[in-house]
PDB file of N, CA and C in Angstrom:
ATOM      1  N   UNK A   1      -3.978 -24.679 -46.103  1.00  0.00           N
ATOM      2  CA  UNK A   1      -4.246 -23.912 -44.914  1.00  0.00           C
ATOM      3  C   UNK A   1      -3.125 -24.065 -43.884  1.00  0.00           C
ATOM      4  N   UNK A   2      -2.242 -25.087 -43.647  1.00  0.00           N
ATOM      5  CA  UNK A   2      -1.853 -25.418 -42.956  1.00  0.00           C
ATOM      6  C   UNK A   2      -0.292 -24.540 -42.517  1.00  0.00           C
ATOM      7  N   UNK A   3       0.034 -23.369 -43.790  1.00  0.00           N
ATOM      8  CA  UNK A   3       1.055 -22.430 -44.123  1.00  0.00           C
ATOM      9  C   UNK A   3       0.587 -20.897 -43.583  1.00  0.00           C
ATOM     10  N   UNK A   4      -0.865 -20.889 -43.054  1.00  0.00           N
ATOM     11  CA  UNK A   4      -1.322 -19.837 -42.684  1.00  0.00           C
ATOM     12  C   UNK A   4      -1.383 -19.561 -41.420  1.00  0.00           C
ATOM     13  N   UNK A   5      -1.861 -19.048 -40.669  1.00  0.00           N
ATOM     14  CA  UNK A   5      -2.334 -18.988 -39.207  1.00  0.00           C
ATOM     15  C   UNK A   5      -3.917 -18.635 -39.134  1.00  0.00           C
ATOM     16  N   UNK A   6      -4.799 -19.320 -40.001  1.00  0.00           N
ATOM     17  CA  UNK A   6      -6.040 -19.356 -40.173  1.00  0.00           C
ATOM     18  C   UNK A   6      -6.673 -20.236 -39.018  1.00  0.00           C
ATOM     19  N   UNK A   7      -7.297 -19.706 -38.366  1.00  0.00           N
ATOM     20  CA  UNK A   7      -8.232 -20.414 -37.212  1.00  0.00           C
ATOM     21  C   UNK A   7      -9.463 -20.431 -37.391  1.00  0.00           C
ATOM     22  N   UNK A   8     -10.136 -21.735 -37.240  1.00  0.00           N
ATOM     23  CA  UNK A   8     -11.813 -22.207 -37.658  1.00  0.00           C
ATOM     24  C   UNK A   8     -12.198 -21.892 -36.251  1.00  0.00           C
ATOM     25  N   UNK A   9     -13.341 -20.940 -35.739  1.00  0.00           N
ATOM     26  CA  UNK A   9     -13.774 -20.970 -34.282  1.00  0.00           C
ATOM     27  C   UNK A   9     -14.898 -21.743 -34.535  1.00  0.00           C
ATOM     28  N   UNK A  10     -15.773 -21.685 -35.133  1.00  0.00           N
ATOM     29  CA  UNK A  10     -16.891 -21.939 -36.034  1.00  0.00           C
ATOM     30  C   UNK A  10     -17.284 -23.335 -35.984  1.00  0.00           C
ATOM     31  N   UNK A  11     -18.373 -24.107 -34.925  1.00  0.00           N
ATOM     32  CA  UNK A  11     -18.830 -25.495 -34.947  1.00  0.00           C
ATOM     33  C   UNK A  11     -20.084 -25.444 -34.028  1.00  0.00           C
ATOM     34  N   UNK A  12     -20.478 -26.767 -33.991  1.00  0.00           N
ATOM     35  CA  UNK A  12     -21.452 -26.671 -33.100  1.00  0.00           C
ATOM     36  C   UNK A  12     -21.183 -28.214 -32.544  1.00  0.00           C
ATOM     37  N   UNK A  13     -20.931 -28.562 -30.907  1.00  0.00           N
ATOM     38  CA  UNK A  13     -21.078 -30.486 -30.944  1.00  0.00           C
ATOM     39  C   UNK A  13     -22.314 -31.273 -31.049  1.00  0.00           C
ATOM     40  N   UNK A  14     -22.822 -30.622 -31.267  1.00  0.00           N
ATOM     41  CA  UNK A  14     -24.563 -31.937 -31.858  1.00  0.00           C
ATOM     42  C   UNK A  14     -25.009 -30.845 -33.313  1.00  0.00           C
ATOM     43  N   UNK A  15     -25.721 -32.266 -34.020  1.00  0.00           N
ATOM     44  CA  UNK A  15     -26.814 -31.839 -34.642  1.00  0.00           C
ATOM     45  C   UNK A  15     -27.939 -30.620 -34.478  1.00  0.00           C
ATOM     46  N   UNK A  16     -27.940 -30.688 -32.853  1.00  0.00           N
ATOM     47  CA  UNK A  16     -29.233 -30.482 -32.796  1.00  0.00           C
ATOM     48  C   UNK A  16     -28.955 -29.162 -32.552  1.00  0.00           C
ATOM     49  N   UNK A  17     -27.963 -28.613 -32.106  1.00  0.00           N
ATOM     50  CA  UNK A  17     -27.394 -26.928 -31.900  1.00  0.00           C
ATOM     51  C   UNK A  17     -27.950 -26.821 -33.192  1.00  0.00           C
ATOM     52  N   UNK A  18     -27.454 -27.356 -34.359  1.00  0.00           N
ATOM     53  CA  UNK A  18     -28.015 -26.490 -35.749  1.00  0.00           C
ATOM     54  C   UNK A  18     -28.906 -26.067 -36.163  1.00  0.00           C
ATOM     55  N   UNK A  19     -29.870 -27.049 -35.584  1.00  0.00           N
ATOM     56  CA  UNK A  19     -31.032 -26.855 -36.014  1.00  0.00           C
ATOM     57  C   UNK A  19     -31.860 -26.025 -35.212  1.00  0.00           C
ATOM     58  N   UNK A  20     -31.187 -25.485 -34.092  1.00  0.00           N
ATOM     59  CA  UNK A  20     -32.127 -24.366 -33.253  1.00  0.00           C
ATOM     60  C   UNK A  20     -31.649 -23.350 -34.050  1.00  0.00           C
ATOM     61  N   UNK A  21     -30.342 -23.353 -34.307  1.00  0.00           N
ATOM     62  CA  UNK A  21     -29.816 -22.032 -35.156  1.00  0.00           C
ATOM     63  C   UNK A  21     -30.888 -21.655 -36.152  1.00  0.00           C
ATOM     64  N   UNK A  22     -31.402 -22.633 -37.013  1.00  0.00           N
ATOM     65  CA  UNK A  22     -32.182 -22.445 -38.027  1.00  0.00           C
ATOM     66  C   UNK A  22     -33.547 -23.439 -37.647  1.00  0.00           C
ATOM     67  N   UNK A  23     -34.672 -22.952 -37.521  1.00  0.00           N
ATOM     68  CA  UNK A  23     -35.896 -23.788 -37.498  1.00  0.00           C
ATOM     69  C   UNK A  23     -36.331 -24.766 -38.447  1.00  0.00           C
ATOM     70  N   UNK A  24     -36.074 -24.283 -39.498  1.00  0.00           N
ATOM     71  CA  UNK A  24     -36.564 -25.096 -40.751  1.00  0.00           C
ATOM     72  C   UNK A  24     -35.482 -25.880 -41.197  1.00  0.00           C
ATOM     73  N   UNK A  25     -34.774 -26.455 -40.589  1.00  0.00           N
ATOM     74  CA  UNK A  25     -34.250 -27.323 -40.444  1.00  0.00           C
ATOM     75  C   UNK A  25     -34.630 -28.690 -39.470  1.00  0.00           C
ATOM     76  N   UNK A  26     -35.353 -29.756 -39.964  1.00  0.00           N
ATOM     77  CA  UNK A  26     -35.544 -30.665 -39.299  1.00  0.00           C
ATOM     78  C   UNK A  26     -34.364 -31.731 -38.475  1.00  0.00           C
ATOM     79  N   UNK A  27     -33.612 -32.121 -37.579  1.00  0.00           N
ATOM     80  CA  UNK A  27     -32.215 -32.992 -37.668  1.00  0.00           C
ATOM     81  C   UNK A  27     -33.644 -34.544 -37.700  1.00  0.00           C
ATOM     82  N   UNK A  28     -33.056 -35.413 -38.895  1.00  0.00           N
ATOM     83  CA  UNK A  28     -33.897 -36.486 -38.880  1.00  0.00           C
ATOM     84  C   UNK A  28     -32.998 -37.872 -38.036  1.00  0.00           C
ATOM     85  N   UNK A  29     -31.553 -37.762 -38.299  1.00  0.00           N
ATOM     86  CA  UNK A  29     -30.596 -38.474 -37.281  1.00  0.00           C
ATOM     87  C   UNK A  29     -28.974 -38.260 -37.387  1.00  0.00           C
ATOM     88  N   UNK A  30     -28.248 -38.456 -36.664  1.00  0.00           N
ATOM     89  CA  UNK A  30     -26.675 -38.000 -36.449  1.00  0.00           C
ATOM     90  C   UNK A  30     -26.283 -39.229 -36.106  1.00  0.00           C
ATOM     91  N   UNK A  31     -24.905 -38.987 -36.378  1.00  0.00           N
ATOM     92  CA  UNK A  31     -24.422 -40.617 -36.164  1.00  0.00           C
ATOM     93  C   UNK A  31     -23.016 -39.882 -36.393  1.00  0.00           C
ATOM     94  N   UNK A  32     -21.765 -40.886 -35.372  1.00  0.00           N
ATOM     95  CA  UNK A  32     -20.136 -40.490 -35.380  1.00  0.00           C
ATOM     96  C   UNK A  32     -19.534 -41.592 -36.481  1.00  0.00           C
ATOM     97  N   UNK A  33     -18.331 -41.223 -36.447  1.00  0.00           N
ATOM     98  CA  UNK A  33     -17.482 -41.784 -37.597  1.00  0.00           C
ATOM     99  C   UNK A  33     -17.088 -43.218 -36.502  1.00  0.00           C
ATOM    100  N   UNK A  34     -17.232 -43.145 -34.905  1.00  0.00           N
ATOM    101  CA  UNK A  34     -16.958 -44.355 -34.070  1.00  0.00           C
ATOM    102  C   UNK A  34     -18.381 -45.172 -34.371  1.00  0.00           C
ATOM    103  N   UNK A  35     -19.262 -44.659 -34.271  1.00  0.00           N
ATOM    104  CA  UNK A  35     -20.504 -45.394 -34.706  1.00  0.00           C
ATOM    105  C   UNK A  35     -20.654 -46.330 -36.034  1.00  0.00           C
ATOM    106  N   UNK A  36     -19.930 -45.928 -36.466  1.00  0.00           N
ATOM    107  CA  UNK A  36     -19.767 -46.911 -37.994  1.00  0.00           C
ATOM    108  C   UNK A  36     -18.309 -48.077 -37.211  1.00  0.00           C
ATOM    109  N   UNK A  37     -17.741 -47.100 -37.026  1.00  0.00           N
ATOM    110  CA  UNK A  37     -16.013 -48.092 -37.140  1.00  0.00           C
ATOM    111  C   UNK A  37     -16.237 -49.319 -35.935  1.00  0.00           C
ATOM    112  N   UNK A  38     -17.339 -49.269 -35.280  1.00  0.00           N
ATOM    113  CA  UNK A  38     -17.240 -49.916 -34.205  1.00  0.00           C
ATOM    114  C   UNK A  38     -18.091 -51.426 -34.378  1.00  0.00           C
ATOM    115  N   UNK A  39     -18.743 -51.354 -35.881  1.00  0.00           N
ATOM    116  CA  UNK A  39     -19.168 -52.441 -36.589  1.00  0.00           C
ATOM    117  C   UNK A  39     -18.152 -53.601 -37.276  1.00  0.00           C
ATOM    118  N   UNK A  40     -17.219 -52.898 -37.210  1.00  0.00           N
ATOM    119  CA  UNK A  40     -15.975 -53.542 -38.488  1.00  0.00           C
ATOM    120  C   UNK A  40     -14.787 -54.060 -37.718  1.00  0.00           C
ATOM    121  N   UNK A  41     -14.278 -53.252 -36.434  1.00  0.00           N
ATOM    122  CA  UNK A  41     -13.219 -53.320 -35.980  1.00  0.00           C
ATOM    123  C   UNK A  41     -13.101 -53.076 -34.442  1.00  0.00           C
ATOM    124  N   UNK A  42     -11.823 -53.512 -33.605  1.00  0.00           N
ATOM    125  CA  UNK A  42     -12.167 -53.661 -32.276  1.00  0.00           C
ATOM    126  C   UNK A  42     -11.482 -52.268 -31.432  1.00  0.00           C
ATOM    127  N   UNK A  43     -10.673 -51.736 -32.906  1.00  0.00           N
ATOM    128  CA  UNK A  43     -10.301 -50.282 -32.650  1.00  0.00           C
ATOM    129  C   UNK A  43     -11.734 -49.319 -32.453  1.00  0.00           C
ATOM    130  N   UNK A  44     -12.270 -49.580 -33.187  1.00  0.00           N
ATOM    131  CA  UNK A  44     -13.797 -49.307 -33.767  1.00  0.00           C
ATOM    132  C   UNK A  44     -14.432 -48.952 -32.178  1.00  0.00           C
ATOM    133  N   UNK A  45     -14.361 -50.284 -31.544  1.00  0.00           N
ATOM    134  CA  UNK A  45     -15.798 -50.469 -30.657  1.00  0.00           C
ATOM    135  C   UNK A  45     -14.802 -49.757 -29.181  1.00  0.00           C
ATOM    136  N   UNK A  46     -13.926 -50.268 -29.224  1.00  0.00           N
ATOM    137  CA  UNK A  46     -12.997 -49.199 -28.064  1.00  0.00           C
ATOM    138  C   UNK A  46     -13.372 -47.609 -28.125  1.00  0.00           C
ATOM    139  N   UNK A  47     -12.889 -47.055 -29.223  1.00  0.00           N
ATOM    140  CA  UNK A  47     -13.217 -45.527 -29.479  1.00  0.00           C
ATOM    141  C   UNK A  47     -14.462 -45.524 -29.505  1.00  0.00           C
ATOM    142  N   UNK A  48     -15.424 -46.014 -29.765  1.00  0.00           N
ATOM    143  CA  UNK A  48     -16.965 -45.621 -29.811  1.00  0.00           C
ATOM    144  C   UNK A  48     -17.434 -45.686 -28.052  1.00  0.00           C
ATOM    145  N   UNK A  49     -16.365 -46.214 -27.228  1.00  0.00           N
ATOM    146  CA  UNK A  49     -17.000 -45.877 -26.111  1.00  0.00           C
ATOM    147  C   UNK A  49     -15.930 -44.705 -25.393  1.00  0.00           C
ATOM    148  N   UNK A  50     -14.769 -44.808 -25.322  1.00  0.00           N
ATOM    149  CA  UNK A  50     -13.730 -43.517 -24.762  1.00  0.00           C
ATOM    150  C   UNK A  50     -13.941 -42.189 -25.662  1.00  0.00           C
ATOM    151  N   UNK A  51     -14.018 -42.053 -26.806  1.00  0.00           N
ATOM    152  CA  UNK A  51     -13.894 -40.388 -27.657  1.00  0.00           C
ATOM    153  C   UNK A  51     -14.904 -40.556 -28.791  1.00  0.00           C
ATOM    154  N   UNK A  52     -15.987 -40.900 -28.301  1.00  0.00           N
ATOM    155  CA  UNK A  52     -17.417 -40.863 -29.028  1.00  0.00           C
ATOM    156  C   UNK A  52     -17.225 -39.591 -29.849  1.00  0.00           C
ATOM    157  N   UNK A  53     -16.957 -38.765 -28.853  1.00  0.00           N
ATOM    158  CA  UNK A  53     -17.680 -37.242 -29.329  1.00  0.00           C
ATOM    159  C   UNK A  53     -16.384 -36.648 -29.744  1.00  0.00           C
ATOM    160  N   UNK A  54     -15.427 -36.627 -29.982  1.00  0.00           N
ATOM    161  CA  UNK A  54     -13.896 -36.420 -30.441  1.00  0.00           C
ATOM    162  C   UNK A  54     -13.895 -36.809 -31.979  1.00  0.00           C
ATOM    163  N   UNK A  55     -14.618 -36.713 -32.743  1.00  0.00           N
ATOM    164  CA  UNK A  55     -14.415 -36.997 -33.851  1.00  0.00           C
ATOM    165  C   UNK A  55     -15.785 -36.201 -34.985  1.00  0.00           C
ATOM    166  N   UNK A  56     -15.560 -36.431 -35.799  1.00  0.00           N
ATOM    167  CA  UNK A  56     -16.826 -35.614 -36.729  1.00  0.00           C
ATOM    168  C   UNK A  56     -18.058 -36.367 -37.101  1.00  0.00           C
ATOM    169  N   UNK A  57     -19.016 -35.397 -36.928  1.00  0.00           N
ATOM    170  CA  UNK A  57     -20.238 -35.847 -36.744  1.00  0.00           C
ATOM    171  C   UNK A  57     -21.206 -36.160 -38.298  1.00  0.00           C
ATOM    172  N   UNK A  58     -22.328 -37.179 -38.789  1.00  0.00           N
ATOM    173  CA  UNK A  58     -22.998 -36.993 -39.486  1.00  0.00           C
ATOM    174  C   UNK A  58     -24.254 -36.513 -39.704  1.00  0.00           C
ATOM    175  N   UNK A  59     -24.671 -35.268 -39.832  1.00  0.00           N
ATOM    176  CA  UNK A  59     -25.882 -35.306 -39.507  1.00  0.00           C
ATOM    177  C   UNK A  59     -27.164 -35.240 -41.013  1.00  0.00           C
ATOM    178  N   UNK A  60     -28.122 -36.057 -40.184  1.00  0.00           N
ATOM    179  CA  UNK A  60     -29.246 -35.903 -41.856  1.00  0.00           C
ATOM    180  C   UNK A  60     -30.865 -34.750 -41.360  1.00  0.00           C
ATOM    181  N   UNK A  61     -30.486 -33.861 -42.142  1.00  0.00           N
ATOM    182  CA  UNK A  61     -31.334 -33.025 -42.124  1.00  0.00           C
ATOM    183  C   UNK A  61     -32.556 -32.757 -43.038  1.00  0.00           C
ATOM    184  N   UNK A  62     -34.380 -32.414 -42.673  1.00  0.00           N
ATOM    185  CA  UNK A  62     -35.212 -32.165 -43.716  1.00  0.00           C
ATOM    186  C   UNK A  62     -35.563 -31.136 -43.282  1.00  0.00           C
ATOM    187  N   UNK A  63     -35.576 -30.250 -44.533  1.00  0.00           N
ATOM    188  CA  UNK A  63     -35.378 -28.773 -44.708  1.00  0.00           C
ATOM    189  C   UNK A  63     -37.470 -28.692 -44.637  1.00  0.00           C
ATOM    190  N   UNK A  64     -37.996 -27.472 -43.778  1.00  0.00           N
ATOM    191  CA  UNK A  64     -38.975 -27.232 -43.566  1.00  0.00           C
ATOM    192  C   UNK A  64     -39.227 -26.213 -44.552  1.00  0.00           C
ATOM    193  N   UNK A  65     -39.233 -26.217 -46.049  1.00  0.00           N
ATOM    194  CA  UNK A  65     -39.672 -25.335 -46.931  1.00  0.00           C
ATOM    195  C   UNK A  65     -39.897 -23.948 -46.737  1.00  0.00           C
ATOM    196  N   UNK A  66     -39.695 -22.901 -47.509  1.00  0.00           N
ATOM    197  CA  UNK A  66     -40.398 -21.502 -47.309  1.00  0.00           C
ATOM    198  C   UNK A  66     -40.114 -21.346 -45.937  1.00  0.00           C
TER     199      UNK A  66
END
């Protein structure tokens, strides 16, 4: 992609935007990639408090059937 001039507009910053998008979508919990790193390392726990939200999100979703 990086040879193109292809632009992603396309995101949402929470979980929870998604799941209004779609109802039957439950968000059960979200969690950042600083939320993990900030267990292991002191780079970790710095960024988990300055650019929490600057990074990509995990989210776990249960799908409301039919």
């Amino acid at each position: 992609m990086k040879h193109t001039n292809a632009k992603f507009g396309w995101g949402t910053r929470t979980g929870k935007e998604l799941s209004e998008l779609n109802p039957k979508l439950e968000l059960i919990k979200e969690s950042s990639f600083w939320d993990e790193m900030k267990k292991y390392t002191l780079v970790g726990k710095i960024g988990s408090v300055l650019v929490k939200d600057l990074n990509n999100r995990l989210a776990v979703y249960r799908w409301q059937g039919r």
